[in-house]
C-alpha atoms as a PDB file:
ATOM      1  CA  UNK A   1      39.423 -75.266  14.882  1.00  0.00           C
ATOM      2  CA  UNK A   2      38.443 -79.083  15.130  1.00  0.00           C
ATOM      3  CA  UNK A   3      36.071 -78.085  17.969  1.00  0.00           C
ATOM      4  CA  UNK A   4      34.137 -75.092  16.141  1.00  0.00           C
ATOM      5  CA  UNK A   5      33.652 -77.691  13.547  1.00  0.00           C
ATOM      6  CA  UNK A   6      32.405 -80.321  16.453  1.00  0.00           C
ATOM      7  CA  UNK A   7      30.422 -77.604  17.833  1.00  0.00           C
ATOM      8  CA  UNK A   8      28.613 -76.116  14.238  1.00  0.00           C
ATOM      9  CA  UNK A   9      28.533 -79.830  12.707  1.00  0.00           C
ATOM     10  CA  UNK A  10      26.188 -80.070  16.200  1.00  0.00           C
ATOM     11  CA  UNK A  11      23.369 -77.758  15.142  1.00  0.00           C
ATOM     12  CA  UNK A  12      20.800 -77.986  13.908  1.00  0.00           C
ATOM     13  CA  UNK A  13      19.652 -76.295  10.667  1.00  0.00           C
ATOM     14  CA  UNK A  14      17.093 -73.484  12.677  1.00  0.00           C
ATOM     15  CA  UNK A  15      20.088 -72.895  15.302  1.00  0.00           C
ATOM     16  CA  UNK A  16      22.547 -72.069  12.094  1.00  0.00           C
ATOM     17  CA  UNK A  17      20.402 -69.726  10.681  1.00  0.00           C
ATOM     18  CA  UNK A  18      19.690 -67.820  14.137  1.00  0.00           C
ATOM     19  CA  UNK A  19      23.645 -68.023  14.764  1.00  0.00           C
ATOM     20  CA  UNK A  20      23.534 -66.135  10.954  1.00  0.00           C
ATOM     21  CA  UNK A  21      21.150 -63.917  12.051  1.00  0.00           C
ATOM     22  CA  UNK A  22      23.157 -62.823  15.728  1.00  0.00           C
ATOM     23  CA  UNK A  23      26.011 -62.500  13.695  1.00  0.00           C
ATOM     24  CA  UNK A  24      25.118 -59.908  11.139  1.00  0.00           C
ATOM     25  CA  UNK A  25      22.846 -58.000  14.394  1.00  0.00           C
ATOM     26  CA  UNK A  26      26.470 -57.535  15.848  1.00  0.00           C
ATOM     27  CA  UNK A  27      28.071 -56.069  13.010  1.00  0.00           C
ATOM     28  CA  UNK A  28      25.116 -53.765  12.350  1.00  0.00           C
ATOM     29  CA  UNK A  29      25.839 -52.309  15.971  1.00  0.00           C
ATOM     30  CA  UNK A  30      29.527 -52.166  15.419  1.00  0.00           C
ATOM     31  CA  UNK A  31      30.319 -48.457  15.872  1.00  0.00           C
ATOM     32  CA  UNK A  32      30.114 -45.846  12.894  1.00  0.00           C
ATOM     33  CA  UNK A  33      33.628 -45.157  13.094  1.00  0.00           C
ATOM     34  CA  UNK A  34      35.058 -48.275  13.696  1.00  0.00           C
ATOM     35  CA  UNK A  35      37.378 -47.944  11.303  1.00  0.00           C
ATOM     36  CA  UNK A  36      39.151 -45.408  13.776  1.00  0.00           C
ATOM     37  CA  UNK A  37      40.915 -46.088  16.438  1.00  0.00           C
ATOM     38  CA  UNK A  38      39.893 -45.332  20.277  1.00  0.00           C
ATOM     39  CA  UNK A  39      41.983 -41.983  20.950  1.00  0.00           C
ATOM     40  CA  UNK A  40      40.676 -41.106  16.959  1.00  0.00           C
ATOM     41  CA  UNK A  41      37.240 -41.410  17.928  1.00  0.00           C
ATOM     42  CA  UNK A  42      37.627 -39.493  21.539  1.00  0.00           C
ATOM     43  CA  UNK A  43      39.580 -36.374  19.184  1.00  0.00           C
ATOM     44  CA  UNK A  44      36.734 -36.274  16.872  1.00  0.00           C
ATOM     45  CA  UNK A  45      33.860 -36.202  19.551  1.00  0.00           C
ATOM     46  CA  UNK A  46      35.905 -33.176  20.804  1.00  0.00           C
ATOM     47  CA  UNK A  47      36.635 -31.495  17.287  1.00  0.00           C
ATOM     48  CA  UNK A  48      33.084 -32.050  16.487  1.00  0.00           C
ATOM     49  CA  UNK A  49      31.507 -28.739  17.177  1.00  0.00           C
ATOM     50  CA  UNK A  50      34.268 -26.964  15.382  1.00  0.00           C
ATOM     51  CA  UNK A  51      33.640 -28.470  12.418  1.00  0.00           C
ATOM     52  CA  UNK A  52      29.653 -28.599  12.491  1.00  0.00           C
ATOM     53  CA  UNK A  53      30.074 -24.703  12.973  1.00  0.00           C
ATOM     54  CA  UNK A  54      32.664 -24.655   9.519  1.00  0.00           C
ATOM     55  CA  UNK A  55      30.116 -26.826   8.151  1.00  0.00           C
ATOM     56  CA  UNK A  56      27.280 -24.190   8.915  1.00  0.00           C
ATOM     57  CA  UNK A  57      29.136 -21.483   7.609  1.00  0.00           C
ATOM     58  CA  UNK A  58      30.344 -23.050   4.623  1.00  0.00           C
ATOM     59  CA  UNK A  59      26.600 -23.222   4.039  1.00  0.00           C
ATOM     60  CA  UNK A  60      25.493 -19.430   4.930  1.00  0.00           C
ATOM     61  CA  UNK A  61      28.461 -17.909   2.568  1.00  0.00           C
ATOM     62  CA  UNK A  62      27.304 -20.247  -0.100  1.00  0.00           C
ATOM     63  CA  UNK A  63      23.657 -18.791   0.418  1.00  0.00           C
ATOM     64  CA  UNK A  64      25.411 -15.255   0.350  1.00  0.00           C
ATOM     65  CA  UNK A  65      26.714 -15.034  -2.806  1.00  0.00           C
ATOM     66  CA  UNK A  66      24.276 -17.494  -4.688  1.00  0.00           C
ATOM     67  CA  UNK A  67      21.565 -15.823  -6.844  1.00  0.00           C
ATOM     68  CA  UNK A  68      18.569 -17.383  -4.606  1.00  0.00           C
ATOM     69  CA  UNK A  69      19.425 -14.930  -1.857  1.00  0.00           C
ATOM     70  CA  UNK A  70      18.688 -11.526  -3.590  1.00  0.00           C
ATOM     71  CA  UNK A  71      15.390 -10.370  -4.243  1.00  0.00           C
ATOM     72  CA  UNK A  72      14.423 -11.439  -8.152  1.00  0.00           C
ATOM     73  CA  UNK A  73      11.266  -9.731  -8.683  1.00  0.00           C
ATOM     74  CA  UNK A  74       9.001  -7.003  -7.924  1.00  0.00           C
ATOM     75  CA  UNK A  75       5.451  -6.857  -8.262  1.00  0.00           C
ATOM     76  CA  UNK A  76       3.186  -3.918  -8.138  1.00  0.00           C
ATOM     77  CA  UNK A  77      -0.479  -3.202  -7.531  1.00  0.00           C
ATOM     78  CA  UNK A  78      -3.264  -0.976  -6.787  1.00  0.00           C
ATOM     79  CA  UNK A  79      -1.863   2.127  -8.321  1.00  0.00           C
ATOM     80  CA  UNK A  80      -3.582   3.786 -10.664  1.00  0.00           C
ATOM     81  CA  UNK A  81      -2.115   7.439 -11.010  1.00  0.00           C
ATOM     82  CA  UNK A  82       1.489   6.471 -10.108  1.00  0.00           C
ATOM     83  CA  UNK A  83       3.168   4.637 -12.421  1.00  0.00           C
ATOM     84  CA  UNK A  84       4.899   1.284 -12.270  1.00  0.00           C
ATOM     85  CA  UNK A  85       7.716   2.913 -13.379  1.00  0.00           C
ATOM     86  CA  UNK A  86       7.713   6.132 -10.440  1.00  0.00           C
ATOM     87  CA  UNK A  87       7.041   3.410  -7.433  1.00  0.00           C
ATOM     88  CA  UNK A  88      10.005   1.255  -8.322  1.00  0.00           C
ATOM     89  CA  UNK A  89      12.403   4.680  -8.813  1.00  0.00           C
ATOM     90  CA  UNK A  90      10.769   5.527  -5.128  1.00  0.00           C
ATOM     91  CA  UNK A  91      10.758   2.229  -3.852  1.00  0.00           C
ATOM     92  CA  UNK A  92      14.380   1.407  -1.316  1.00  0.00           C
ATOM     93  CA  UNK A  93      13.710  -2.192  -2.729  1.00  0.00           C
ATOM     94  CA  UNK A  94      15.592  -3.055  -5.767  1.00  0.00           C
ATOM     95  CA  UNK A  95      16.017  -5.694  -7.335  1.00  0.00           C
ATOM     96  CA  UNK A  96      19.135  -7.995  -7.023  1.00  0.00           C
ATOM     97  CA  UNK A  97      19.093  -6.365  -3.558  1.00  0.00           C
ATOM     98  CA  UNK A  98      20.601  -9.324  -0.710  1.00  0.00           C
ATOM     99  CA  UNK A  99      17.175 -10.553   1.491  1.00  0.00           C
ATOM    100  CA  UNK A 100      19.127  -9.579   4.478  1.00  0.00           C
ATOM    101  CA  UNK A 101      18.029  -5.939   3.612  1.00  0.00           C
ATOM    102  CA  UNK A 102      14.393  -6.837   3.422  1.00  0.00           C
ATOM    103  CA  UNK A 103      14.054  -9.148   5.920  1.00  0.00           C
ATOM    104  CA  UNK A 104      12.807  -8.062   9.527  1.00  0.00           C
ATOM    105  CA  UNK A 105      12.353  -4.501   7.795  1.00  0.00           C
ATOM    106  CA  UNK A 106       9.477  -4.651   5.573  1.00  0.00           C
ATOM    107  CA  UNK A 107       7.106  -2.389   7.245  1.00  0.00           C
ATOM    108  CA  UNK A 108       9.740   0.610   7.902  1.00  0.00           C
ATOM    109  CA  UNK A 109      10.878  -0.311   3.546  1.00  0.00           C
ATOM    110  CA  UNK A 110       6.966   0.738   3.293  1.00  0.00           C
ATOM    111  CA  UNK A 111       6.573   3.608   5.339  1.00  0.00           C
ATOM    112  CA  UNK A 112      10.027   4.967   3.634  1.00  0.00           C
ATOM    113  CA  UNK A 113       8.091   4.646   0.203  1.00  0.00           C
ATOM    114  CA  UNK A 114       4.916   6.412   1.345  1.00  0.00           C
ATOM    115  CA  UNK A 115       6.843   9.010   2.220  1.00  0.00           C
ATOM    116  CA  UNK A 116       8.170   9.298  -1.622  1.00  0.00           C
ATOM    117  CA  UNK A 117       4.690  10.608  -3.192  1.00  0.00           C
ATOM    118  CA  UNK A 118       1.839  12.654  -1.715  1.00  0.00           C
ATOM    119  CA  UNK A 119      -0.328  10.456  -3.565  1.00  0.00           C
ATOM    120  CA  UNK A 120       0.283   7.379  -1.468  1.00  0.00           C
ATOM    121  CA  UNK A 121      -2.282   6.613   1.556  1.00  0.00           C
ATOM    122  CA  UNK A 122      -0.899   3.121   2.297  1.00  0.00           C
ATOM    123  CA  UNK A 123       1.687   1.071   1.431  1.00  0.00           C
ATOM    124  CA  UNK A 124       2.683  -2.754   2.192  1.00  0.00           C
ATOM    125  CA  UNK A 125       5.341  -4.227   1.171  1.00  0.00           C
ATOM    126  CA  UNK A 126       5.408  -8.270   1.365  1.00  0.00           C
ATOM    127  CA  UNK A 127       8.126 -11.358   1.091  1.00  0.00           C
ATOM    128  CA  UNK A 128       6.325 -14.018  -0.796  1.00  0.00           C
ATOM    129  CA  UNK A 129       7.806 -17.234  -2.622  1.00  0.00           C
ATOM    130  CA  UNK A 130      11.243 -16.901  -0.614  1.00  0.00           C
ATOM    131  CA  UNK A 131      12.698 -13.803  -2.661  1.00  0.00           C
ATOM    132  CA  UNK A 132      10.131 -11.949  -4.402  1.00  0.00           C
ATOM    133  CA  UNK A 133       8.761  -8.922  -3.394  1.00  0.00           C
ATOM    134  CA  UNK A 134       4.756  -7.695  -2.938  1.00  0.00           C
ATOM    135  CA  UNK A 135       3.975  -3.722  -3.047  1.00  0.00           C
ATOM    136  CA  UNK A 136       0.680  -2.965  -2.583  1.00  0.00           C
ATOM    137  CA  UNK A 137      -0.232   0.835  -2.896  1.00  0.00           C
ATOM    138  CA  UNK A 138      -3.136   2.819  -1.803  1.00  0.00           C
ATOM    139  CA  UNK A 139      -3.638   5.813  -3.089  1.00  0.00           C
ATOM    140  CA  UNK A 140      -5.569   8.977  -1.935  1.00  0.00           C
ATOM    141  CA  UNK A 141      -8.446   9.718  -4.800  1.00  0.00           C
ATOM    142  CA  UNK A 142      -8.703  12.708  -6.407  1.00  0.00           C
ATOM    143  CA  UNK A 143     -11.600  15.183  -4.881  1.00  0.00           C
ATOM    144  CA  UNK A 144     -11.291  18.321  -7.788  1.00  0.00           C
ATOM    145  CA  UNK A 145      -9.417  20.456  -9.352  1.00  0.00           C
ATOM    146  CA  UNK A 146      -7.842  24.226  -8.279  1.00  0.00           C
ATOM    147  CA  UNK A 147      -7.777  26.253 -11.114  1.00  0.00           C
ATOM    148  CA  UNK A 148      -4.728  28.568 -11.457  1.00  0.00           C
ATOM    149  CA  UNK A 149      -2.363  29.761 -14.153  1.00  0.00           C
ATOM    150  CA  UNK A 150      -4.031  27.978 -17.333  1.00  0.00           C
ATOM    151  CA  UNK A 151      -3.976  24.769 -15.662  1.00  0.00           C
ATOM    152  CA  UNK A 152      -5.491  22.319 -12.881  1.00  0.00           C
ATOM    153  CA  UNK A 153      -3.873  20.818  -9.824  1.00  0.00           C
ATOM    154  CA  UNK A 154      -5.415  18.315  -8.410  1.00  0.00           C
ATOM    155  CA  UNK A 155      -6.767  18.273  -4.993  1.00  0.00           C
ATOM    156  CA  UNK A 156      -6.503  14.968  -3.393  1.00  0.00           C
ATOM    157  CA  UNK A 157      -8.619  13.591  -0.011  1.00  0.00           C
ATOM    158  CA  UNK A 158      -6.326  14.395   2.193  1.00  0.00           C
ATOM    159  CA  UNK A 159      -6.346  18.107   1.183  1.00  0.00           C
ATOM    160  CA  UNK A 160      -3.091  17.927  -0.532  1.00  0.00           C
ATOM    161  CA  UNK A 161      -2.764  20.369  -3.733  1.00  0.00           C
ATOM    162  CA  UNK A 162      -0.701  18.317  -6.504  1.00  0.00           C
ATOM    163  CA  UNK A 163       2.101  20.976  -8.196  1.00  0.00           C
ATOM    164  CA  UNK A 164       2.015  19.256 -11.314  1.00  0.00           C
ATOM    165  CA  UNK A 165      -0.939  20.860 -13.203  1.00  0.00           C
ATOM    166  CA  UNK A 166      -2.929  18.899 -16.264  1.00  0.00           C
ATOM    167  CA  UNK A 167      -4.649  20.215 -18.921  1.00  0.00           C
ATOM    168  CA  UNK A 168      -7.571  18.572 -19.047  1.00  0.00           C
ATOM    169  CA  UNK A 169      -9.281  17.661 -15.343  1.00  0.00           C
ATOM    170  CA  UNK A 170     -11.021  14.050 -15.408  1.00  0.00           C
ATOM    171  CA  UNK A 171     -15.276  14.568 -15.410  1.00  0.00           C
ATOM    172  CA  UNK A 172     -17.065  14.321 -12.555  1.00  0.00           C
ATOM    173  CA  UNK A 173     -14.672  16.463 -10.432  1.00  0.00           C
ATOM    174  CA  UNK A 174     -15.408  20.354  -9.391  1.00  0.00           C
ATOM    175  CA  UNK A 175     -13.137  22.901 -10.304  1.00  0.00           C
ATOM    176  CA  UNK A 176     -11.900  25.285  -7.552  1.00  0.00           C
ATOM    177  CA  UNK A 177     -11.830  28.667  -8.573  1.00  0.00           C
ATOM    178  CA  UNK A 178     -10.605  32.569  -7.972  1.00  0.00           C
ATOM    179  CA  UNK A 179      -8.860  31.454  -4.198  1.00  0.00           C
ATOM    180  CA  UNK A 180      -6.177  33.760  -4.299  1.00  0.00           C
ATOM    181  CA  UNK A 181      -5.425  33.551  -0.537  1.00  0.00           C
ATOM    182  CA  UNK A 182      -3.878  30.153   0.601  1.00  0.00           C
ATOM    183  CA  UNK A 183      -5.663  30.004   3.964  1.00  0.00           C
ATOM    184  CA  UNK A 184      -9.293  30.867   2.299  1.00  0.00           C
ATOM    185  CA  UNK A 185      -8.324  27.669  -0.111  1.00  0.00           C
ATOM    186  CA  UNK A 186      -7.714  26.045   2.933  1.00  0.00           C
ATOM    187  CA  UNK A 187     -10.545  26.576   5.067  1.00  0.00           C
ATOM    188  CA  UNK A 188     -12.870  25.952   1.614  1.00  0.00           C
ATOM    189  CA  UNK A 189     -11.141  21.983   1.121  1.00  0.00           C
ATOM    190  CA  UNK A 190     -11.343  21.519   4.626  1.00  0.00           C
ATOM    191  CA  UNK A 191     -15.648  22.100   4.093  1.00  0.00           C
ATOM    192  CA  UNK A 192     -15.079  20.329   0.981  1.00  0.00           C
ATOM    193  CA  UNK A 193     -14.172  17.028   1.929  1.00  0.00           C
ATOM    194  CA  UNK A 194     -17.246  17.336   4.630  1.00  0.00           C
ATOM    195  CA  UNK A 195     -19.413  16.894   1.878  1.00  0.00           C
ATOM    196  CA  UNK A 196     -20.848  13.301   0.405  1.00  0.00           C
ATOM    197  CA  UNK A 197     -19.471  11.917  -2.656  1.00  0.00           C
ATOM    198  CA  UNK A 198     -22.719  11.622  -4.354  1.00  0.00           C
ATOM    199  CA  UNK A 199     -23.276  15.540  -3.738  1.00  0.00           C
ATOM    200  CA  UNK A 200     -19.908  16.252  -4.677  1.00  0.00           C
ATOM    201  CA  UNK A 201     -20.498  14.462  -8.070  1.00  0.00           C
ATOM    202  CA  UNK A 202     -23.045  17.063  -9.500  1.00  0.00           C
ATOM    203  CA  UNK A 203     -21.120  20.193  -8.007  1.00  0.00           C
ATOM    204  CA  UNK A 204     -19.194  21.597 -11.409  1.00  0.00           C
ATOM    205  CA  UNK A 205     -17.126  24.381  -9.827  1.00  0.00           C
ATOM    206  CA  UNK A 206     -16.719  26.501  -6.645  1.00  0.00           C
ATOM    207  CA  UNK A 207     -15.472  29.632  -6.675  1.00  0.00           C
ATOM    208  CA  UNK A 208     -14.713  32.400  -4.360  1.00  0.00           C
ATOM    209  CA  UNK A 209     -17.077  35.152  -4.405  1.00  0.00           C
ATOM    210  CA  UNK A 210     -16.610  37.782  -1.694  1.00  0.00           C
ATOM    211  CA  UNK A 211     -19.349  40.119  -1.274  1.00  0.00           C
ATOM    212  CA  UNK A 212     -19.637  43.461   1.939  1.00  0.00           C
ATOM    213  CA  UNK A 213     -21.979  40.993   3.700  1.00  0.00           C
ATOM    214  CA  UNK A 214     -20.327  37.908   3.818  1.00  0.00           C
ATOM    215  CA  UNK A 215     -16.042  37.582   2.942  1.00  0.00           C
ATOM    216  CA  UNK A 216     -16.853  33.815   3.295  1.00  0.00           C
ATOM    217  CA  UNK A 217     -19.155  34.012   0.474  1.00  0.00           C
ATOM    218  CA  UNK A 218     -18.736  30.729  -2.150  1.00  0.00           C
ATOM    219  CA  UNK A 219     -20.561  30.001  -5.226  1.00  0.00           C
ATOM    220  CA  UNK A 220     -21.154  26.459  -6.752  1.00  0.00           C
ATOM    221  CA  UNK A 221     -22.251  26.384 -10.070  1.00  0.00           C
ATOM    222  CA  UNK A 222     -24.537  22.750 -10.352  1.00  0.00           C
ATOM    223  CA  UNK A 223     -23.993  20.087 -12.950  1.00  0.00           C
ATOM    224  CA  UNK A 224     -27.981  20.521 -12.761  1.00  0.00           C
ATOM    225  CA  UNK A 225     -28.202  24.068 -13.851  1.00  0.00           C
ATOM    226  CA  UNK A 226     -28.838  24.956 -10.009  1.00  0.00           C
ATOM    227  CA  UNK A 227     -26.931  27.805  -8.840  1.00  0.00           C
ATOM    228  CA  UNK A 228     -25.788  27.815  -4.553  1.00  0.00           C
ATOM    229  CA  UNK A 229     -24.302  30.782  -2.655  1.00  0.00           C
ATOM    230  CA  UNK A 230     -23.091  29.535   0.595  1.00  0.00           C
ATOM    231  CA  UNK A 231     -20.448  30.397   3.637  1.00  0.00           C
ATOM    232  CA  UNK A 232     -17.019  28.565   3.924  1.00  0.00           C
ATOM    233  CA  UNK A 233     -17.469  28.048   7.272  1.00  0.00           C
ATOM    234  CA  UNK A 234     -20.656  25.708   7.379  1.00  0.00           C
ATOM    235  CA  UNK A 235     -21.450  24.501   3.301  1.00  0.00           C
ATOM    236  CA  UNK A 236     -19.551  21.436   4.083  1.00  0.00           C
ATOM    237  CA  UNK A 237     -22.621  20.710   6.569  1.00  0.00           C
ATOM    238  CA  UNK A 238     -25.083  22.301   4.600  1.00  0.00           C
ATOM    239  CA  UNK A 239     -24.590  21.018   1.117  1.00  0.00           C
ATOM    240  CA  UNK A 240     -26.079  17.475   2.099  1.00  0.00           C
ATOM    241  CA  UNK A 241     -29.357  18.911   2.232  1.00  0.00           C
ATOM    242  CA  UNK A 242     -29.126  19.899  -1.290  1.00  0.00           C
ATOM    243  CA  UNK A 243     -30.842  16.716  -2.846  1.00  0.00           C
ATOM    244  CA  UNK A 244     -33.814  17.306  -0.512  1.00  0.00           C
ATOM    245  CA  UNK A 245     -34.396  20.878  -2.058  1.00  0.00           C
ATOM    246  CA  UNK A 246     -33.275  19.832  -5.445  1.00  0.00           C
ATOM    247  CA  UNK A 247     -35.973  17.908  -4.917  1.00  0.00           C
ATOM    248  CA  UNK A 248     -38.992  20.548  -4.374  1.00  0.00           C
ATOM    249  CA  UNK A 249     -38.051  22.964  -6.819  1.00  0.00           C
ATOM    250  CA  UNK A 250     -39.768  22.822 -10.281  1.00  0.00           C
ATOM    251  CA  UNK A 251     -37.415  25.409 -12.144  1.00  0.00           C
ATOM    252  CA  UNK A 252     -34.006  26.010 -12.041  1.00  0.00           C
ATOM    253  CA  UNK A 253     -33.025  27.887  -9.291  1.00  0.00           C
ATOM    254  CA  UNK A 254     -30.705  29.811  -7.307  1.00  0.00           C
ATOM    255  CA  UNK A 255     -30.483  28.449  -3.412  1.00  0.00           C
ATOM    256  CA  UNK A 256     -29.256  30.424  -0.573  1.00  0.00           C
ATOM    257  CA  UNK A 257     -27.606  28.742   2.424  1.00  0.00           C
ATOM    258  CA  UNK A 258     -25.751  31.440   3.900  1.00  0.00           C
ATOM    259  CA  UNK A 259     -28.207  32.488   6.586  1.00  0.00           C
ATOM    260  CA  UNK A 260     -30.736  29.180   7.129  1.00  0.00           C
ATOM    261  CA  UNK A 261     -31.843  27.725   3.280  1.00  0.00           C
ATOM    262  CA  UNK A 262     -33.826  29.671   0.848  1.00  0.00           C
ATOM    263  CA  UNK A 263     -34.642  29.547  -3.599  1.00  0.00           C
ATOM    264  CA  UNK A 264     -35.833  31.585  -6.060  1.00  0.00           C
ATOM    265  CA  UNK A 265     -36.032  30.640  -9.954  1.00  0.00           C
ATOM    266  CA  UNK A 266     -33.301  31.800 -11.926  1.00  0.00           C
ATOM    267  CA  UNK A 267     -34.935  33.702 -14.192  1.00  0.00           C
ATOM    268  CA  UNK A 268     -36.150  36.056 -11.263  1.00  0.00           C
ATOM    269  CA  UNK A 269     -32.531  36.469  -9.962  1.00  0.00           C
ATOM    270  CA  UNK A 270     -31.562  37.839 -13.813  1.00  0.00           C
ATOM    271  CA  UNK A 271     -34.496  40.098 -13.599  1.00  0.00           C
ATOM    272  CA  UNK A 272     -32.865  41.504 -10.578  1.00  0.00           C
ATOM    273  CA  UNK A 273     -30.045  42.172 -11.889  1.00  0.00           C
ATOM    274  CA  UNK A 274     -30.591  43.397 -15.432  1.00  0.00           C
ATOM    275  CA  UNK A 275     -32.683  46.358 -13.089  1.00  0.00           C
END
């Protein structure tokens, strides 16, 4: 003891403070657990992955069955003839439904709802902020109308007939009329959608008008006052040349495109027939 005195009462004042310094250096690289004892230490190292895996899934069962890992909300957009309300009865996400559902599986969720409604084009469905839920909805726009029964179906661009009939068809929108036969209604869409949307606008309804001639014979009654007889088979094609005759004529006329493209006034057409 005398001689640690000897030796400390020896140094000088810069050598005690580095001594200091050494000191607390080894005690900061003393072992974590040296509180434990050699064979204590070795029987940890080896227990060590055992209880890193409890640790983990003491971790995943408390994300289980804590709120954060169901879905908490639901947002909608882009339809505009289904309703909120419809897309969410349709839609296999719910909410308060566990993430594991939804994650990894998002694009089959959204071809599962397209499938729900005829209406639907395209559907996405999107994980955003950790658990809420994006459905985006495209749907296919109404072309016209079919008349039947009192009522109006509509007829959608993909040539899809709605069941459910309204009573009063939006403007803008032809009406489909006296198709009887379901492959004649067919065949007449089919044209339909072949025309442009800006001719389609002014077209107020087609109907099914059968004469000895020509069985494929259709008439459009114009927005214009116009008046076209034309052929299933090709007014699809044809009726895009109607704004270039429109054009030309001076009176209201009827125009003829069932054999090449010819007009006469109205009022010569009712002379005809009142003889």
């Amino acid at each position: 003891m005398g001689k640690r005195n000897d030796h400390e009462e020896g140094l000088t004042p810069w050598q005690e403070a580095a001594d200091k310094d050494e000191k607390k250096s080894r005690k900061k690289r003393r072992h974590p657990f040296w509180f434990l004892k050699g064979y204590q230490i070795r029987n940890f190292k080896r227990m060590s992955p055992l209880i890193i895996l409890f640790i983990v899934i003491i971790c995943i069962m408390s994300f289980l069955v804590s709120p954060i890992s169901r879905v908490q909300q639901i947002k909608i957009s882009g339809n505009e003839i289904v309703s909120v309300k419809q897309i969410k009865h349709y839609s296999p996400v719910k909410k308060g439904m566990s993430l594991l559902s939804v994650w990894g599986k998002t694009d089959q969720l959204a071809n599962r709802l397209k499938q729900r409604s005829q209406r639907m084009q395209s559907v996405k469905i999107r994980l955003v902020h950790f658990n809420q839920i994006d459905i985006r909805v495209e749907e296919y726009p109404t072309i016209g109308y079919l008349y039947t029964n009192g009522g109006y179906q509509p007829i959608l661009k993909s040539g899809v007939i709605i069941q459910n009939k309204v009573l009063n068809p939006r403007d803008g929108f032809p009406i489909l009329k006296k198709f009887k036969n379901a492959h004649t209604l067919r065949r007449t869409i089919q044209q339909y959608r072949r025309i442009s949307p800006p001719v389609r606008a002014v077209i107020n309804t087609i109907s099914y008008s059968p004469v000895k001639s020509n069985r494929d014979r259709v008439f459009l009654q114009m927005n214009d006052g116009n008046r076209v007889y034309a052929s299933i088979a090709s007014f699809g094609d044809k009726m895009d040349y109607y704004p270039s005759i429109n054009s030309r004529l001076k009176v209201k006329s009827v125009i003829n495109l069932e054999v090449g493209a010819y007009s006469y006034p109205i009022t010569k057409h009712q002379t005809k027939n009142k003889s």
